[in-house]
Protein backbone atom coordinates (compact mmCIF):
# COMPACT_ATOMS: atom_id res chain seq x y z
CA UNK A 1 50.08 -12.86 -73.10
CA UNK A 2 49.08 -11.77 -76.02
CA UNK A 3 45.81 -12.51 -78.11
CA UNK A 4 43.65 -11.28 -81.27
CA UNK A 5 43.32 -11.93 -84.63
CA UNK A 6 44.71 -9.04 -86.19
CA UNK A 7 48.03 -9.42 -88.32
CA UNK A 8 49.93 -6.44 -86.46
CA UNK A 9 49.00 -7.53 -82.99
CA UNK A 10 50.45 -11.00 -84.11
CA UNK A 11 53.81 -9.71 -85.67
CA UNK A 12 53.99 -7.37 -82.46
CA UNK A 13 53.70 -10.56 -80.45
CA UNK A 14 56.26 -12.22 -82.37
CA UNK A 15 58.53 -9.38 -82.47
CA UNK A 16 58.60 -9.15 -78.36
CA UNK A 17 58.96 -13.23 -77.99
CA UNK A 18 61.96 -12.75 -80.39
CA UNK A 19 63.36 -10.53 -78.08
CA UNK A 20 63.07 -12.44 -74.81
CA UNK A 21 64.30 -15.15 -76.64
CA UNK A 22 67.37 -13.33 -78.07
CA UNK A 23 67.97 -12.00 -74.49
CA UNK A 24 67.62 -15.51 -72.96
CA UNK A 25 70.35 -16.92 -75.38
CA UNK A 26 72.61 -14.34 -74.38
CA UNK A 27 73.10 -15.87 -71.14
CA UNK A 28 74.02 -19.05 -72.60
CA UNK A 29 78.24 -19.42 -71.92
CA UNK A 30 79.44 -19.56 -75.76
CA UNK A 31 82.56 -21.75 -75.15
CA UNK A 32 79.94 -24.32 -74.73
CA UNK A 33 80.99 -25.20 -71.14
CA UNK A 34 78.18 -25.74 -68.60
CA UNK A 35 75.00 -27.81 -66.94
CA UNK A 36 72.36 -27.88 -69.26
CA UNK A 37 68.69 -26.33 -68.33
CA UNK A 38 65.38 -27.10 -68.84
CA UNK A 39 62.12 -25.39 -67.91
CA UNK A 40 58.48 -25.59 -68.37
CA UNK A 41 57.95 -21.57 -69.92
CA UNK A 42 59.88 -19.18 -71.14
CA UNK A 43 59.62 -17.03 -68.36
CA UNK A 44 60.70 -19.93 -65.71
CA UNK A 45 63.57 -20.36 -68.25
CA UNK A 46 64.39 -16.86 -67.92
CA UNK A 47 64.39 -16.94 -64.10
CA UNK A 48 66.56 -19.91 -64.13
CA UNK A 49 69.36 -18.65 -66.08
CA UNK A 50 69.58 -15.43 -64.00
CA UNK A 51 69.61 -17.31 -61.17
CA UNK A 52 72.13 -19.32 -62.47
CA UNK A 53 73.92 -15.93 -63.47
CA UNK A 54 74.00 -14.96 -59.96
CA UNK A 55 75.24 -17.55 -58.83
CA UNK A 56 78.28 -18.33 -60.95
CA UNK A 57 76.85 -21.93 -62.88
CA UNK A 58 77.50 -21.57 -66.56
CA UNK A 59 75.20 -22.83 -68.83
CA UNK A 60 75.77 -24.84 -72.24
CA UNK A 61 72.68 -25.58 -73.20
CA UNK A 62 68.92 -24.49 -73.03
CA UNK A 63 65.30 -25.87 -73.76
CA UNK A 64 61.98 -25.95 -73.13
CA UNK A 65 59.56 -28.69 -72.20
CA UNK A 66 60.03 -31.96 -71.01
CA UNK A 67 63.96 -33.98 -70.83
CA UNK A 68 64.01 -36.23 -74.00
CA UNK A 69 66.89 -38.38 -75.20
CA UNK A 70 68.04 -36.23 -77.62
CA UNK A 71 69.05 -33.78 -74.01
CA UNK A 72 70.89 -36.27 -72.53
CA UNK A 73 72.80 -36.88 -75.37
CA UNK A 74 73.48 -33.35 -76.17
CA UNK A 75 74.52 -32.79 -72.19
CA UNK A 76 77.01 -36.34 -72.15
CA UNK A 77 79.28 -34.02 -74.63
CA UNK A 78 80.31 -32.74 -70.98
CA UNK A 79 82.07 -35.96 -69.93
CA UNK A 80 84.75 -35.47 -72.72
CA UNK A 81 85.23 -31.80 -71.56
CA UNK A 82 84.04 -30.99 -67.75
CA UNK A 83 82.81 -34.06 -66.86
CA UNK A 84 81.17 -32.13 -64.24
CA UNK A 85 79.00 -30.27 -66.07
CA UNK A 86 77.25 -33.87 -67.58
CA UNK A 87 73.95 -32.39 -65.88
CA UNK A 88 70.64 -31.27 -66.90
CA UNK A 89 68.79 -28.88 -64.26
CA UNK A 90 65.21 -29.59 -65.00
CA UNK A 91 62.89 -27.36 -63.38
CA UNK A 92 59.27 -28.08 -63.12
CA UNK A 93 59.74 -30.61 -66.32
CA UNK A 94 58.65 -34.31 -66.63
CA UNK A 95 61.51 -36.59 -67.31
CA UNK A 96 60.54 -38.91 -69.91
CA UNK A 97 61.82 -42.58 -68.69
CA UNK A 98 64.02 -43.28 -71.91
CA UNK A 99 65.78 -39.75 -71.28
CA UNK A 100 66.23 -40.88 -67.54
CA UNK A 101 67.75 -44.66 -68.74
CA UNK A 102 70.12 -43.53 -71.16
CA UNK A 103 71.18 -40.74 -68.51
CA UNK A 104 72.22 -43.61 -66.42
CA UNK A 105 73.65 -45.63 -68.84
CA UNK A 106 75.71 -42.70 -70.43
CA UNK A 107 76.59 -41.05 -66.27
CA UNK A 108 75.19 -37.62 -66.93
CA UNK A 109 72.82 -36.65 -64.08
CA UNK A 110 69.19 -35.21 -64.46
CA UNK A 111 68.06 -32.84 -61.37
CA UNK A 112 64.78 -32.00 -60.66
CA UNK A 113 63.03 -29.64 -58.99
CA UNK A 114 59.93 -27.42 -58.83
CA UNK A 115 61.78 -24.56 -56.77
CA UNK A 116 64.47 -22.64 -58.36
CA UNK A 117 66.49 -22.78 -54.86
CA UNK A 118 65.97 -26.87 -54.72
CA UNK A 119 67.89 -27.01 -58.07
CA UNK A 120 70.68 -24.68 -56.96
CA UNK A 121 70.81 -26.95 -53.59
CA UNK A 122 71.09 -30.23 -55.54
CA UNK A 123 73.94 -29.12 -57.77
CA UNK A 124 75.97 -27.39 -55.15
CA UNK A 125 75.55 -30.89 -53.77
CA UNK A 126 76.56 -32.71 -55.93
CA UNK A 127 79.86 -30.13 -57.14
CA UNK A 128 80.59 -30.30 -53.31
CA UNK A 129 80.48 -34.51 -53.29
CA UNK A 130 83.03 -34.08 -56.33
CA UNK A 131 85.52 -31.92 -54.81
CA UNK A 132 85.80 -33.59 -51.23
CA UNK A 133 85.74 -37.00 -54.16
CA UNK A 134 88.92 -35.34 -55.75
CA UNK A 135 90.83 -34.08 -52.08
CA UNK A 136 90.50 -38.08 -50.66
CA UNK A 137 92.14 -39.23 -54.08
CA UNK A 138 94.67 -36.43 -54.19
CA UNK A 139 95.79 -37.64 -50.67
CA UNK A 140 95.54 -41.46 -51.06
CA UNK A 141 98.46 -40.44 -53.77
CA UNK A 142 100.47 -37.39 -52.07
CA UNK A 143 103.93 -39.28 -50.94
CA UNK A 144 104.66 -37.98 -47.36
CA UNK A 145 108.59 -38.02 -46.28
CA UNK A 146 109.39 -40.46 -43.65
């Protein structure tokens, strides 16, 4: 944190959040395929996404501060491409009610957590629920010979 009231110290200050910011983006996946994340700080943010990094989730989309509508709508552009990736990992955010009705209405899902791991847990989830999902319907329509 920086603090003061001199013009260089500020420009210094804005010069260094540039950078975290620039080297935050970078982790975003540029063919615009992935969850969504939100945190409460930059830092948290940062965290997040190398977490994320680590652990193979790509990432569309990134923001800071509470989930809004305008999220949800801009994380439902994942049902037309990877329906899968129609989620927003929210960490130690408040979920403002509208977001969370128009995320039902619309079937993108908003996690929560407060614990970078708890996210992580809840999405693996949740992918795991859609493949064993996709393996019963593949079967209910495999023809077996007689």
């Amino acid at each position: 944190i920086t603090a003061g009231n001199d013009p260089e110290h500020l420009e210094d200050a804005k010069e260094e959040v540039m950078q975290d910011l620039q080297s935050i983006l970078s982790e975003v996946d540029t063919s615009g395929q992935g969850v969504c994340v939100q945190a409460s700080t930059l830092g948290s943010l940062e965290a997040l996404l190398a977490f994320l990094k680590t652990s193979h989730i790509p990432v569309s989309g990134i923001n800071i501060g509470p989930v809004f509508k305008r999220d949800v709508t801009r994380a439902s552009v994942m049902l037309d491409v990877k329906p899968e990736f129609a989620v927003i990992l929210a960490f130690n955010v408040r979920v403002e009610r509208e977001a969370l009705e128009l995320a039902e209405s619309l079937g993108v899902r908003i996690m929560t957590a407060n614990i970078i791991y708890h996210l992580f847990d809840q999405f693996t989830a949740y992918m795991a629920d859609l493949e064993g999902r996709k393996r019963t319907e593949a079967v209910a329509e495999v023809v077996f010979p007689a």
